[in-house]
C-alpha atoms as a PDB file:
ATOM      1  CA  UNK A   1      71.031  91.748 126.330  1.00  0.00           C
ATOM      2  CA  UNK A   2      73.616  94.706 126.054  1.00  0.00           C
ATOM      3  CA  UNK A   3      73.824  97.076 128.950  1.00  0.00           C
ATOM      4  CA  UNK A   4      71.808  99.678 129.176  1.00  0.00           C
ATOM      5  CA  UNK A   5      74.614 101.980 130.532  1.00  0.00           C
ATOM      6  CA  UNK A   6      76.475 100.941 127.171  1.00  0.00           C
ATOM      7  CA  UNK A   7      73.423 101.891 125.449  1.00  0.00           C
ATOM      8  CA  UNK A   8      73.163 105.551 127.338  1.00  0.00           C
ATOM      9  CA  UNK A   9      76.982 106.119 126.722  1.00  0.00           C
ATOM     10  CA  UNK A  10      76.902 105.443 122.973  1.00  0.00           C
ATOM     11  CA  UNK A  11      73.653 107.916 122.708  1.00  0.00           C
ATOM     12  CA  UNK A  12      75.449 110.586 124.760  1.00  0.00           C
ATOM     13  CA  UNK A  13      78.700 110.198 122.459  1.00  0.00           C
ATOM     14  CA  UNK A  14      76.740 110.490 119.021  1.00  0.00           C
ATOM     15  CA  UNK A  15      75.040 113.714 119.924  1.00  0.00           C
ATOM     16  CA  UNK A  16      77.831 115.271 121.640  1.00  0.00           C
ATOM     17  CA  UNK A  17      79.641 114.458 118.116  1.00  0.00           C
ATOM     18  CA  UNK A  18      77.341 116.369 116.526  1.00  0.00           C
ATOM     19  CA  UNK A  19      78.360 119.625 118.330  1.00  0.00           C
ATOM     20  CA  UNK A  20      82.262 119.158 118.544  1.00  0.00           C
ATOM     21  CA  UNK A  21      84.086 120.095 115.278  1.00  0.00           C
ATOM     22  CA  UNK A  22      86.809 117.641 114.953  1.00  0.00           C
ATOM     23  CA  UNK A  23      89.167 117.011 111.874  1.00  0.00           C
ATOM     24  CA  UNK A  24      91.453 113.960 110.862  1.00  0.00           C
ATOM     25  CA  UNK A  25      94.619 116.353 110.135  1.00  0.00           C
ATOM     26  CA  UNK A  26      96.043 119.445 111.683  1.00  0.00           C
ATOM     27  CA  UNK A  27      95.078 122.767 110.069  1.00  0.00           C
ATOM     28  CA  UNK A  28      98.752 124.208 109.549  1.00  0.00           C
ATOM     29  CA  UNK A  29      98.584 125.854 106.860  1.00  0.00           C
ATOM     30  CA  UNK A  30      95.833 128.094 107.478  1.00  0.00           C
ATOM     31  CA  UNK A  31      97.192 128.439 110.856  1.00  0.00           C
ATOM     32  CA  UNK A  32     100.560 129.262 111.104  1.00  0.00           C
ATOM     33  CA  UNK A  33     100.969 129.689 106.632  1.00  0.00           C
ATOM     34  CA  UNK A  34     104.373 132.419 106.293  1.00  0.00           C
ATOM     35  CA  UNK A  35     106.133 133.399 103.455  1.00  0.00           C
ATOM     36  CA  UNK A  36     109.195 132.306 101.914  1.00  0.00           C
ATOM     37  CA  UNK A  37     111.645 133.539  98.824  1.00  0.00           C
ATOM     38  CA  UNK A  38     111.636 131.601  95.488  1.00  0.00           C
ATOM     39  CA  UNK A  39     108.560 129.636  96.078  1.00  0.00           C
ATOM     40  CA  UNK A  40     107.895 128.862  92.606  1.00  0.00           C
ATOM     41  CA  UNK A  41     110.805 126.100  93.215  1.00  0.00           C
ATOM     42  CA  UNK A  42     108.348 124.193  95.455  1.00  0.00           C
ATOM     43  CA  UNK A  43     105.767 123.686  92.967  1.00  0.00           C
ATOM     44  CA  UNK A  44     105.305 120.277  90.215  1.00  0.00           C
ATOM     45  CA  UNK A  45     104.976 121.752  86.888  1.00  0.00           C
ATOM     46  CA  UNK A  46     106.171 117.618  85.095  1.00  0.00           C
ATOM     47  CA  UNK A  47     102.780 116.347  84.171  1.00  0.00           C
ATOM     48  CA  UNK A  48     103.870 112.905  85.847  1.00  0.00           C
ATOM     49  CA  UNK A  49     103.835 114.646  88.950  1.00  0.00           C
ATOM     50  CA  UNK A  50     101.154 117.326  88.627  1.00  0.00           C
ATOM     51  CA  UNK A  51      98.655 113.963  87.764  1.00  0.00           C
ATOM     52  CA  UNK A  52      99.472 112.654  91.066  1.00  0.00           C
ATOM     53  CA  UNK A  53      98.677 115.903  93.179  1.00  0.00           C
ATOM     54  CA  UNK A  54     102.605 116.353  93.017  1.00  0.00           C
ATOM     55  CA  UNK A  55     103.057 112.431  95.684  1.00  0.00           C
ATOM     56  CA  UNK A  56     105.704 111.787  92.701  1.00  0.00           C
ATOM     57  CA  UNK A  57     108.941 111.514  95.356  1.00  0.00           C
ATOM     58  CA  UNK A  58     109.101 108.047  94.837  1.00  0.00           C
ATOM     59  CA  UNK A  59     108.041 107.873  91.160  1.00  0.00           C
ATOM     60  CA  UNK A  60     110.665 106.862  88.726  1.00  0.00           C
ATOM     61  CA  UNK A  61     108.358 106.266  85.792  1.00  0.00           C
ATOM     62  CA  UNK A  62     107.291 109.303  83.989  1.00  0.00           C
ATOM     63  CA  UNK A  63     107.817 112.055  86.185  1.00  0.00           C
ATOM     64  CA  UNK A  64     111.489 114.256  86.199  1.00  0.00           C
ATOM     65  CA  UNK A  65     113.775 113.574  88.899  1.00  0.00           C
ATOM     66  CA  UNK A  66     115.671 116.459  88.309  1.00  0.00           C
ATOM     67  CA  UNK A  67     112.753 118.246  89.287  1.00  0.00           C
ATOM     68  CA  UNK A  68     110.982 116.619  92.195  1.00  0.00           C
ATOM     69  CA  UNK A  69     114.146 114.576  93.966  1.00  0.00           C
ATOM     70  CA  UNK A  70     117.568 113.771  92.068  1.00  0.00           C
ATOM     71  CA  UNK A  71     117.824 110.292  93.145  1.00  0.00           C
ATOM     72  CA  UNK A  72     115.268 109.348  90.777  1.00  0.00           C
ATOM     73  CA  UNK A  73     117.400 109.969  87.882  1.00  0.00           C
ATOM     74  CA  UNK A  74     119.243 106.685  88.468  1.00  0.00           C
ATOM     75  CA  UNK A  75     116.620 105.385  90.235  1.00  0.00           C
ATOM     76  CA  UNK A  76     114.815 105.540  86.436  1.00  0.00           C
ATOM     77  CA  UNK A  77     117.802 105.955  85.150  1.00  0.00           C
ATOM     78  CA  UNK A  78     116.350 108.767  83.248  1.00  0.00           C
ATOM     79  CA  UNK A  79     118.419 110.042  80.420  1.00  0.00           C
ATOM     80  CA  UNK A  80     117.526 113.243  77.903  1.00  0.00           C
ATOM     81  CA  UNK A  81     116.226 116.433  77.381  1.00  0.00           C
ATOM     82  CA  UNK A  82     113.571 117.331  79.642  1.00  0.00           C
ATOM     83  CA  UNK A  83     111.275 120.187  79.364  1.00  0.00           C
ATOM     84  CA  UNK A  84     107.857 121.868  81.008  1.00  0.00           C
ATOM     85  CA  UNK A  85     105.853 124.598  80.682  1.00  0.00           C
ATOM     86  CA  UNK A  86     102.966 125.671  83.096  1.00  0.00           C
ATOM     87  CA  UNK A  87     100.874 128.660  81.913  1.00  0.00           C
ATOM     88  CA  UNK A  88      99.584 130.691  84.906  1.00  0.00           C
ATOM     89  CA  UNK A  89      97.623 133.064  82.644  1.00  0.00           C
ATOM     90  CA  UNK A  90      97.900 136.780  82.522  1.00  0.00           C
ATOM     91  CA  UNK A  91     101.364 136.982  80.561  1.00  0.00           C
ATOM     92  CA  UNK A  92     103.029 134.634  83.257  1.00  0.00           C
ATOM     93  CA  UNK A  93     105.174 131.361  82.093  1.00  0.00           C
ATOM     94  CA  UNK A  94     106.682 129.019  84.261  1.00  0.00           C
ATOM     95  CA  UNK A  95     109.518 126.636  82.223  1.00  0.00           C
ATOM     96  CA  UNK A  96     112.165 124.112  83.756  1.00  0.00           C
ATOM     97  CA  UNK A  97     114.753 122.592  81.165  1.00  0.00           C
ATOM     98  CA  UNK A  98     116.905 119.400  82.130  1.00  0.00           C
ATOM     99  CA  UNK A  99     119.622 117.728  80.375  1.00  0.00           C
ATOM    100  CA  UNK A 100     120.765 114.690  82.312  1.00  0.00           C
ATOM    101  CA  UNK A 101     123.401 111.498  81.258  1.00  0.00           C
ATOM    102  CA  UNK A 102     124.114 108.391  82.571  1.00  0.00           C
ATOM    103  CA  UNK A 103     128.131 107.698  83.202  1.00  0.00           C
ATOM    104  CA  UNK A 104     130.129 104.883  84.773  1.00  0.00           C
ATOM    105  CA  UNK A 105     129.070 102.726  87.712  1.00  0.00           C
ATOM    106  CA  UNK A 106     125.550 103.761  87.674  1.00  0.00           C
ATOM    107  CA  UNK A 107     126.259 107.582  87.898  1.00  0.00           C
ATOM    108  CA  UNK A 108     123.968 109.939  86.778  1.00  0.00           C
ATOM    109  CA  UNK A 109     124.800 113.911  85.924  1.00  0.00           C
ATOM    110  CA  UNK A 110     121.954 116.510  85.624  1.00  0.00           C
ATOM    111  CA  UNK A 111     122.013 120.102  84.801  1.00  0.00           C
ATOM    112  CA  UNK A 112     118.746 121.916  85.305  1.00  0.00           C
ATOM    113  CA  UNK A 113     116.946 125.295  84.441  1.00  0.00           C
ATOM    114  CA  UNK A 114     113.498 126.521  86.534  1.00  0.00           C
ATOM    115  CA  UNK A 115     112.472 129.676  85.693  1.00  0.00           C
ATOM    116  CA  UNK A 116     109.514 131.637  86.235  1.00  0.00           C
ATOM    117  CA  UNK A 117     108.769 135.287  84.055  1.00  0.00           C
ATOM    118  CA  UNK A 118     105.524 138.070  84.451  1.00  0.00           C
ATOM    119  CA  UNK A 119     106.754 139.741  81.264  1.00  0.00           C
ATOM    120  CA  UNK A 120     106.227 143.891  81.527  1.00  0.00           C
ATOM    121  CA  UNK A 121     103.727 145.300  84.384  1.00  0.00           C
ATOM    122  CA  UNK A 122     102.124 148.273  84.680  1.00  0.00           C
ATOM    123  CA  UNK A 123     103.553 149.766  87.864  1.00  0.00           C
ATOM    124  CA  UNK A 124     100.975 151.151  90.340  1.00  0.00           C
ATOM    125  CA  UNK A 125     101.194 152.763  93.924  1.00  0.00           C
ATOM    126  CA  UNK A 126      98.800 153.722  96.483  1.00  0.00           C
ATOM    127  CA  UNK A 127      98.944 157.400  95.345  1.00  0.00           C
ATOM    128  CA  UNK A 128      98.513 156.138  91.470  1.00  0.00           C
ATOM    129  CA  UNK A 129      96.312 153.025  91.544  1.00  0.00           C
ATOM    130  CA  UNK A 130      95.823 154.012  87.269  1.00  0.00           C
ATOM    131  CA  UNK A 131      99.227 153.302  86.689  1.00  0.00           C
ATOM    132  CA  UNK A 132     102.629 155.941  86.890  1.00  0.00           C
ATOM    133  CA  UNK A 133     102.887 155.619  83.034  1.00  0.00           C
ATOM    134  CA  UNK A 134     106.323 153.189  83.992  1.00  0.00           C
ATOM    135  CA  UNK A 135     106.606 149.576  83.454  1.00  0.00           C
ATOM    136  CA  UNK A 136     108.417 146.798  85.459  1.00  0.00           C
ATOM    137  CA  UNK A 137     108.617 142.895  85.638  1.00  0.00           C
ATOM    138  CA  UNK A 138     109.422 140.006  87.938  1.00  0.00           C
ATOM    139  CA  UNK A 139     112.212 137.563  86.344  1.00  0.00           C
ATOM    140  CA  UNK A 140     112.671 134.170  88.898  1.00  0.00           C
ATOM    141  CA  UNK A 141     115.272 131.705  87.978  1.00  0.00           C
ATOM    142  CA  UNK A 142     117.393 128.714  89.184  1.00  0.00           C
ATOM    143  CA  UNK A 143     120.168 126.863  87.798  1.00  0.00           C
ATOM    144  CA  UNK A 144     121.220 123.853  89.084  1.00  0.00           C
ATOM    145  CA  UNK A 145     123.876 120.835  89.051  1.00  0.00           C
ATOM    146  CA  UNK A 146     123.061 117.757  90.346  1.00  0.00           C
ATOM    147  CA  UNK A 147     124.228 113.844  90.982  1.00  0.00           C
ATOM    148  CA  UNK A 148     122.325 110.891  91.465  1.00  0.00           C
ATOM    149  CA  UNK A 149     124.010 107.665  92.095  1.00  0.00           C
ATOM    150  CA  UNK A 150     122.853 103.869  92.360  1.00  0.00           C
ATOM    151  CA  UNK A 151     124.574 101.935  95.082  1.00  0.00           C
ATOM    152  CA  UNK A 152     123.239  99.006  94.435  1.00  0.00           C
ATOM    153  CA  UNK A 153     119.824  97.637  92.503  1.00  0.00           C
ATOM    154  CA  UNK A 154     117.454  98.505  95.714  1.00  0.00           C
ATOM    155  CA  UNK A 155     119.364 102.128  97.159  1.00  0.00           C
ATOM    156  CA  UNK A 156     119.689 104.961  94.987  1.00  0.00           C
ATOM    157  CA  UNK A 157     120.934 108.892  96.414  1.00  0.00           C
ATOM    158  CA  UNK A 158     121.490 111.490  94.496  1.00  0.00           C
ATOM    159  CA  UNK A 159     122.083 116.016  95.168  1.00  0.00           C
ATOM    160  CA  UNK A 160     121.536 118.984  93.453  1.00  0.00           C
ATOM    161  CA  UNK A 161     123.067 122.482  93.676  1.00  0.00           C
ATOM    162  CA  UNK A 162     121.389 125.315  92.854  1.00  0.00           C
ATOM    163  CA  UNK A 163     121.981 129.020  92.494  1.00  0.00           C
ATOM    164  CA  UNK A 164     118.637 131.303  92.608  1.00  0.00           C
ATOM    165  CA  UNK A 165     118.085 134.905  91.394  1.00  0.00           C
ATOM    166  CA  UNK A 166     114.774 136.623  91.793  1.00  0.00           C
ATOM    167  CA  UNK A 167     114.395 140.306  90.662  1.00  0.00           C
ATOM    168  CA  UNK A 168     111.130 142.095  90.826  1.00  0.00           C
ATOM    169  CA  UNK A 169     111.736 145.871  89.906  1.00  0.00           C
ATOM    170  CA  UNK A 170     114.989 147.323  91.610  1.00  0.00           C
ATOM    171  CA  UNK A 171     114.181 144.360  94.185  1.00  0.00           C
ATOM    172  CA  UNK A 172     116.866 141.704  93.980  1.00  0.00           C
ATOM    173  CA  UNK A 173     117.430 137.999  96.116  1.00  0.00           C
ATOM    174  CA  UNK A 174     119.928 135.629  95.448  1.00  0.00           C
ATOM    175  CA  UNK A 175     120.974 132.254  97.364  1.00  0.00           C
ATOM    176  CA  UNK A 176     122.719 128.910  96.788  1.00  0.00           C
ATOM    177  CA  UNK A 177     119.999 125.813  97.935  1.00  0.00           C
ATOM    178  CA  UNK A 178     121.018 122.474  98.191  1.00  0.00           C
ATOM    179  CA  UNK A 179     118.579 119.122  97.337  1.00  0.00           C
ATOM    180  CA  UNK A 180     119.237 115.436  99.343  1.00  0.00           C
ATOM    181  CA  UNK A 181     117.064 113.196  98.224  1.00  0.00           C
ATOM    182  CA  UNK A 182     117.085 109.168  98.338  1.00  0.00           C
ATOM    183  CA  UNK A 183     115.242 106.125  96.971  1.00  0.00           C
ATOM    184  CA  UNK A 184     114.768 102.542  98.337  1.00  0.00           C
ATOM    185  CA  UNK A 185     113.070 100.172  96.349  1.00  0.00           C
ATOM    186  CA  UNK A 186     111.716  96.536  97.704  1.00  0.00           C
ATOM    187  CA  UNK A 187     110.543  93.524  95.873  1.00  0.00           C
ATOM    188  CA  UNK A 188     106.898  93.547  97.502  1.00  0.00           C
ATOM    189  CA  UNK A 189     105.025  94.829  95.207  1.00  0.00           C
ATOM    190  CA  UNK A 190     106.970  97.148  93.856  1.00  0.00           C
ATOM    191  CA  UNK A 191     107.522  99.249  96.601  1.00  0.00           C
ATOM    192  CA  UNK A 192     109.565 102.061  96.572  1.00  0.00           C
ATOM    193  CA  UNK A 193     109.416 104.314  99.088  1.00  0.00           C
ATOM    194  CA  UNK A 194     111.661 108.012  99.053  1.00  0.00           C
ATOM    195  CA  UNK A 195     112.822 110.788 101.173  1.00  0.00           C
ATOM    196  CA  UNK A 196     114.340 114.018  99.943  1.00  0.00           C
ATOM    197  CA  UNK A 197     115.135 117.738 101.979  1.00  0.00           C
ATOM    198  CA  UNK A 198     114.852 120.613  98.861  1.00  0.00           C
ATOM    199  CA  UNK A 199     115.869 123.847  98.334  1.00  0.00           C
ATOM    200  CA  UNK A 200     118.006 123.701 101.779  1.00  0.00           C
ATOM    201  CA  UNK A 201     120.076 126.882 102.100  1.00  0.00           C
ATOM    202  CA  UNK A 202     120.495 130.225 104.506  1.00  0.00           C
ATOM    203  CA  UNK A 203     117.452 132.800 104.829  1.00  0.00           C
ATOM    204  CA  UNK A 204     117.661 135.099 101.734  1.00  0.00           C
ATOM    205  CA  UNK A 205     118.909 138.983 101.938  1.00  0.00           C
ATOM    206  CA  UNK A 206     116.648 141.269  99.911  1.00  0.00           C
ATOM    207  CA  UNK A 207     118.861 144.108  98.298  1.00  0.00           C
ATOM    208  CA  UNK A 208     117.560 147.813  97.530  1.00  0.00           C
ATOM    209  CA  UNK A 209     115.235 147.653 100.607  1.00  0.00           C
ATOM    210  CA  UNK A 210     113.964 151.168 101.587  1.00  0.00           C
ATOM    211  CA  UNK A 211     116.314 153.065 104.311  1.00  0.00           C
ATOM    212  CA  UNK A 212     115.403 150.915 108.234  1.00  0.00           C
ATOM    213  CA  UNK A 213     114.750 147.671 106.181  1.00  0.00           C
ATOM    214  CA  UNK A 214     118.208 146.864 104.930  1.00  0.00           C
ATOM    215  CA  UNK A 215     118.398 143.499 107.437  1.00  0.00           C
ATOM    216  CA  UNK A 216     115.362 142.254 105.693  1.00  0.00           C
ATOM    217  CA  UNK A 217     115.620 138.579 105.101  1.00  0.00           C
ATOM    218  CA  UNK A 218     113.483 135.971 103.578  1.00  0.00           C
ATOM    219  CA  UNK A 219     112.538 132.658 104.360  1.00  0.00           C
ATOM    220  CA  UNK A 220     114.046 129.712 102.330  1.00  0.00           C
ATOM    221  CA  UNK A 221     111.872 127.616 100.138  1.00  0.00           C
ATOM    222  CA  UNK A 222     112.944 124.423 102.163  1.00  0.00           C
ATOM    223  CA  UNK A 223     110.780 121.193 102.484  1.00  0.00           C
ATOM    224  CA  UNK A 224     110.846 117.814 103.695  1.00  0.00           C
ATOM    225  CA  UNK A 225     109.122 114.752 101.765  1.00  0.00           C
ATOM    226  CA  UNK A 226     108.506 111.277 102.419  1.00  0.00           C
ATOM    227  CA  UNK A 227     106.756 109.557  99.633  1.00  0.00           C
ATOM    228  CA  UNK A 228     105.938 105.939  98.771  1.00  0.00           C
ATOM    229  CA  UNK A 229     104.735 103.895  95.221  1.00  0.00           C
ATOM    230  CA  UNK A 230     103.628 100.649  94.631  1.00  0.00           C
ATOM    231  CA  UNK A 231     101.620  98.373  92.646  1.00  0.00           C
ATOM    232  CA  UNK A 232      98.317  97.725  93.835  1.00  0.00           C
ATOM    233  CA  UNK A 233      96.908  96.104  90.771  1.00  0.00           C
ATOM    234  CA  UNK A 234      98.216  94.341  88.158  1.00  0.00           C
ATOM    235  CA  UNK A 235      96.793  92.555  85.000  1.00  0.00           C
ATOM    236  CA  UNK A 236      98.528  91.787  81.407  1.00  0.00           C
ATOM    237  CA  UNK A 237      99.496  95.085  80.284  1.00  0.00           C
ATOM    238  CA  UNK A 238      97.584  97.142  82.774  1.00  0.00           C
ATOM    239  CA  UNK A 239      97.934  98.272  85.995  1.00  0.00           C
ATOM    240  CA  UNK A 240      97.749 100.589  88.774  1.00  0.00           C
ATOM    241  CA  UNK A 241     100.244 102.003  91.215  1.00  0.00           C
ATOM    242  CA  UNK A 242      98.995 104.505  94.135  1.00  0.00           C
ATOM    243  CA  UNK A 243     101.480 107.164  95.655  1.00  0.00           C
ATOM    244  CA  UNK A 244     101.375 109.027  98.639  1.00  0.00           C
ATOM    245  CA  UNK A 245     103.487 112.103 100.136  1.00  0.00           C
ATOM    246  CA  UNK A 246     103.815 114.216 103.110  1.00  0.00           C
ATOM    247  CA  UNK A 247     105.519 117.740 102.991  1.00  0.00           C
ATOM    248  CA  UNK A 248     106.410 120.170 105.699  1.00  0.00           C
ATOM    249  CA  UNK A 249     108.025 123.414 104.276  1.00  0.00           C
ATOM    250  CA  UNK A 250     109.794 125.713 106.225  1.00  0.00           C
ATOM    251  CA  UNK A 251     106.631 128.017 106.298  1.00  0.00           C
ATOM    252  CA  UNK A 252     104.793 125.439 108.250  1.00  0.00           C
ATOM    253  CA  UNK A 253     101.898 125.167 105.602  1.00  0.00           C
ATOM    254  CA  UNK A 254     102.287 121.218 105.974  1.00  0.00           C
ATOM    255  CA  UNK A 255     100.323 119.029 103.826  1.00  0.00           C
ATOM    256  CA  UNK A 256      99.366 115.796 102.394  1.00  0.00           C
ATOM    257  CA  UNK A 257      98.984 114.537  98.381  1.00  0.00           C
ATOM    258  CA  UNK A 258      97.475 111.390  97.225  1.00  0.00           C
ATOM    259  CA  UNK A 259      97.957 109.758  93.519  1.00  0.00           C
ATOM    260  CA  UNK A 260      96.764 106.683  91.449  1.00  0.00           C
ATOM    261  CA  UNK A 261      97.872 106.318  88.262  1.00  0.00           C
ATOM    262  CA  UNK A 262      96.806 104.057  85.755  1.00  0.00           C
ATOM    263  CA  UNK A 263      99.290 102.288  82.951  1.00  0.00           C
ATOM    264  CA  UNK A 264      99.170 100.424  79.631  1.00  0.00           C
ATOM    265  CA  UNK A 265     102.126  98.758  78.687  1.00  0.00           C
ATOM    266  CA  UNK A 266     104.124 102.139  79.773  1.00  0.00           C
ATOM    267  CA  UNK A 267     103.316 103.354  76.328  1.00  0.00           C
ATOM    268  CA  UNK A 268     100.256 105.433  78.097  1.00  0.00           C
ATOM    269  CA  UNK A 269      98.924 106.269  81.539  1.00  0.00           C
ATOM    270  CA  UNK A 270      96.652 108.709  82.947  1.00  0.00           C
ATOM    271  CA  UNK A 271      96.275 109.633  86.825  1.00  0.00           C
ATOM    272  CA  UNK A 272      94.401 111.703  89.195  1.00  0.00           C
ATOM    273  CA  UNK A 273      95.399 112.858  92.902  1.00  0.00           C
ATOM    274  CA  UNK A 274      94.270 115.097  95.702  1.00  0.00           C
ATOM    275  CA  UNK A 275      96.164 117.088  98.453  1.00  0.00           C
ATOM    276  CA  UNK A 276      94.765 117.612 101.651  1.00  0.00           C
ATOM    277  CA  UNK A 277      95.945 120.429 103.858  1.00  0.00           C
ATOM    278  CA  UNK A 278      96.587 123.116 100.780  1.00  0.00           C
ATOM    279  CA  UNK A 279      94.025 125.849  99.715  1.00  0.00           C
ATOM    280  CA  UNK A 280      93.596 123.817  96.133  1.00  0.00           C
ATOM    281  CA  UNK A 281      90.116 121.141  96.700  1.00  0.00           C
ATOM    282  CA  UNK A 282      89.918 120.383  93.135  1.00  0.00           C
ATOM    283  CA  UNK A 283      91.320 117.125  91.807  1.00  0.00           C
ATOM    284  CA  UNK A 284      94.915 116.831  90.494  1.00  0.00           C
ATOM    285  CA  UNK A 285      94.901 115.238  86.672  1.00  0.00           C
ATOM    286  CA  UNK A 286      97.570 114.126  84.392  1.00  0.00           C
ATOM    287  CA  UNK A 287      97.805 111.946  80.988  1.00  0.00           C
ATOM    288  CA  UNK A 288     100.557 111.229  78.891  1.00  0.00           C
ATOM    289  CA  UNK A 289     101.949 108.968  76.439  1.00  0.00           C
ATOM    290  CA  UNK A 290     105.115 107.621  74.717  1.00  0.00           C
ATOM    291  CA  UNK A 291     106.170 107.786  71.268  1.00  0.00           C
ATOM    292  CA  UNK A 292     108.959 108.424  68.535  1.00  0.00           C
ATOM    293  CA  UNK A 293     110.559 111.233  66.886  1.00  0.00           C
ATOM    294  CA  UNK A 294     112.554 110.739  64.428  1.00  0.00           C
ATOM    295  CA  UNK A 295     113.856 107.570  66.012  1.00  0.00           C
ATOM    296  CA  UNK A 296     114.224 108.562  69.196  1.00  0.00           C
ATOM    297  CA  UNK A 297     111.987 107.732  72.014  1.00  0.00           C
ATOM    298  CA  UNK A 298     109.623 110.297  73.353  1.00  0.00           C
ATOM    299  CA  UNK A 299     107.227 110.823  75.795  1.00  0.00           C
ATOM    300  CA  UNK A 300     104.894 113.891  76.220  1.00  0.00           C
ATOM    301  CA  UNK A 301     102.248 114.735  78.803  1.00  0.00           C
ATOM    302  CA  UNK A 302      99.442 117.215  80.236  1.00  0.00           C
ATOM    303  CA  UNK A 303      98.826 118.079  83.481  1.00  0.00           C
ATOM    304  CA  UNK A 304      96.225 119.637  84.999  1.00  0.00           C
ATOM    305  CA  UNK A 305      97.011 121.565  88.104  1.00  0.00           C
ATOM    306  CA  UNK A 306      93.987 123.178  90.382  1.00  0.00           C
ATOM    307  CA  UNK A 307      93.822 126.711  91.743  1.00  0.00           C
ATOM    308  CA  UNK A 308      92.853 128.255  95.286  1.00  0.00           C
ATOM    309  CA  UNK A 309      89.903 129.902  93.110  1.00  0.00           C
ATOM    310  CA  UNK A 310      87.944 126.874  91.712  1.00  0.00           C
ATOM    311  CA  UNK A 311      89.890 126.813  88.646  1.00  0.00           C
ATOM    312  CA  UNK A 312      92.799 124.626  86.509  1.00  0.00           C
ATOM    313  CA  UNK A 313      96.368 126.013  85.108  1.00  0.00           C
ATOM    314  CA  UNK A 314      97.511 123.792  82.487  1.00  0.00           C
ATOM    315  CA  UNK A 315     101.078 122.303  81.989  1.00  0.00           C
ATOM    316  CA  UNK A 316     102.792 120.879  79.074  1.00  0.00           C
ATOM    317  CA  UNK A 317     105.627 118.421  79.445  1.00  0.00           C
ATOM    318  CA  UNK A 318     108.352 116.832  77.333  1.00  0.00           C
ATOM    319  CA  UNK A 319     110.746 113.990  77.405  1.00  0.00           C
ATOM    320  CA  UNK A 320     113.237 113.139  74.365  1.00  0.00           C
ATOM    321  CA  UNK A 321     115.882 110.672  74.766  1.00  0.00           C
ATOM    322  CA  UNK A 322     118.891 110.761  71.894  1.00  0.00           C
ATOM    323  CA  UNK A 323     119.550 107.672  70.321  1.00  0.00           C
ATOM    324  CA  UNK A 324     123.476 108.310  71.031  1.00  0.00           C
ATOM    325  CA  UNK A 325     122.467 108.110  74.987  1.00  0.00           C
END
């Protein structure tokens, strides 16, 4: 017979439950959220990666390791042109452009594009909410150089080096940022498992600040992943590989994405994946499939990426891998 005290305890812990709001992860990104300069780098705009809730760090299959950590590129040893475009609506485009190539002794090269564009807006001010009759626009962009190398078949590193310009009106920013990024891979089940520190760099100075805020600086886009892959499922030409990531940016909105991803015979997959901690509660989803073009193999992909406002932003993603390559 179990012990009434037991019994008394339990009862007393289930009710007081029912008053005490409790959570499974910290709140930090509603709670301590700032604002950084060039934050468009920090979002997935590959379909691979946007299908997956953007827990691609680790991904070598699909996704762009330019993009999301450079020592994928060897790691995949992913060769090509590479191209994305995520439409945020309202006259606003988001495109990244790689061109990478594999050299001697398992050395990659990468050269990289991301840029972001608002096209003309009308310019408003607190006096003139109508409009002043002028026009301006927001131009974001990034150009990088990058190596990946593989060490041996199981270690793979690889860095990038990027110079940023962001101009919004007689507003300008500019910085250098930096990418580290690595990839381990194990025999158990695929595993592969990935660290990478992005868009490291200095604060950024904001020119053409009003008179008293010339020492304006910005926060840098910086983050720190840890992300893992592997193969939970497997079956003929099918299977299914789950992915997970944590991310802490420098403005301390941390937070957590979740993939799975199914696969046929790496001719055509489809995925879905979540992140917990962000503003977005939709569902991440992604499909894509492999092909030909004129001889050369090609892969293109869609992505569907959620919004704060119940909503989805569409991407559309490219791979095309010369024949010469």
């Amino acid at each position: 017979m179990v012990n009434r005290k037991y019994i008394v305890s339990i009862v007393l812990l289930l009710a007081s439950s029912m008053l005490v709001r409790g959570q499974l992860l910290p709140t930090y990104g509603e709670e301590r959220a700032g604002l950084s300069a060039f934050t468009f780098l920090k979002l997935p705009i590959d379909p691979a990666s946007v299908g997956v809730g953007g827990a691609s760090l680790a991904m070598t299959e699909h996704s762009f390791g330019a993009l999301v950590n450079p020592a994928l590129v060897s790691g995949g040893n992913q060769q090509g042109f590479f191209t994305s475009n995520r439409a945020l609506g309202g006259g606003i485009s988001h495109d990244f452009i790689a061109l990478t190539k594999a050299r001697a002794n398992g050395q990659h090269i990468a050269l990289t594009l991301n840029s972001l564009s608002t096209g003309s807006i009308l310019e408003r001010t607190v006096w003139q909410p109508e409009g002043t009759g002028a026009t301006t626009a927001a131009t974001l962009t990034s150009v990088g150089l990058g190596i990946s190398q593989a060490f041996s078949e199981y270690f793979h590193a690889g860095m990038q080096l990027k110079y940023g310009l962001e101009q919004l009106g007689v507003y300008r920013a500019h910085n250098v940022y930096l990418d580290l990024g690595f990839l381990y891979k194990l025999d158990i089940a695929d595993l592969q498992f990935a660290a990478a520190l992005t868009n490291f760099g200095p604060n950024t100075p904001i020119s053409n600040l009003p008179v008293g805020d010339e020492s304006a600086l910005a926060a840098t886009p910086q983050m720190f992943s840890m992300g893992l892959q592997w193969t939970a499922w497997e079956s003929g030409n099918q299977k299914l590989t789950p992915s997970f990531q944590l991310n802490h940016p420098t403005d301390n909105a941390e937070y957590y994405a979740a993939g799975l991803k199914y696969q046929w015979r790496s001719y055509y997959w489809t995925s879905v994946g979540y992140q917990v901690g962000s503003q977005k509660s939709l569902p991440w989803m992604g499909f894509g499939m492999k092909g030909q073009i004129s001889g050369w193999p090609m892969e293109w992909g869609v992505g569907a990426i959620p919004t704060p406002y119940g909503t989805y932003q569409g991407t559309l993603g490219l791979k095309l891998q010369p024949l010469s390559w």
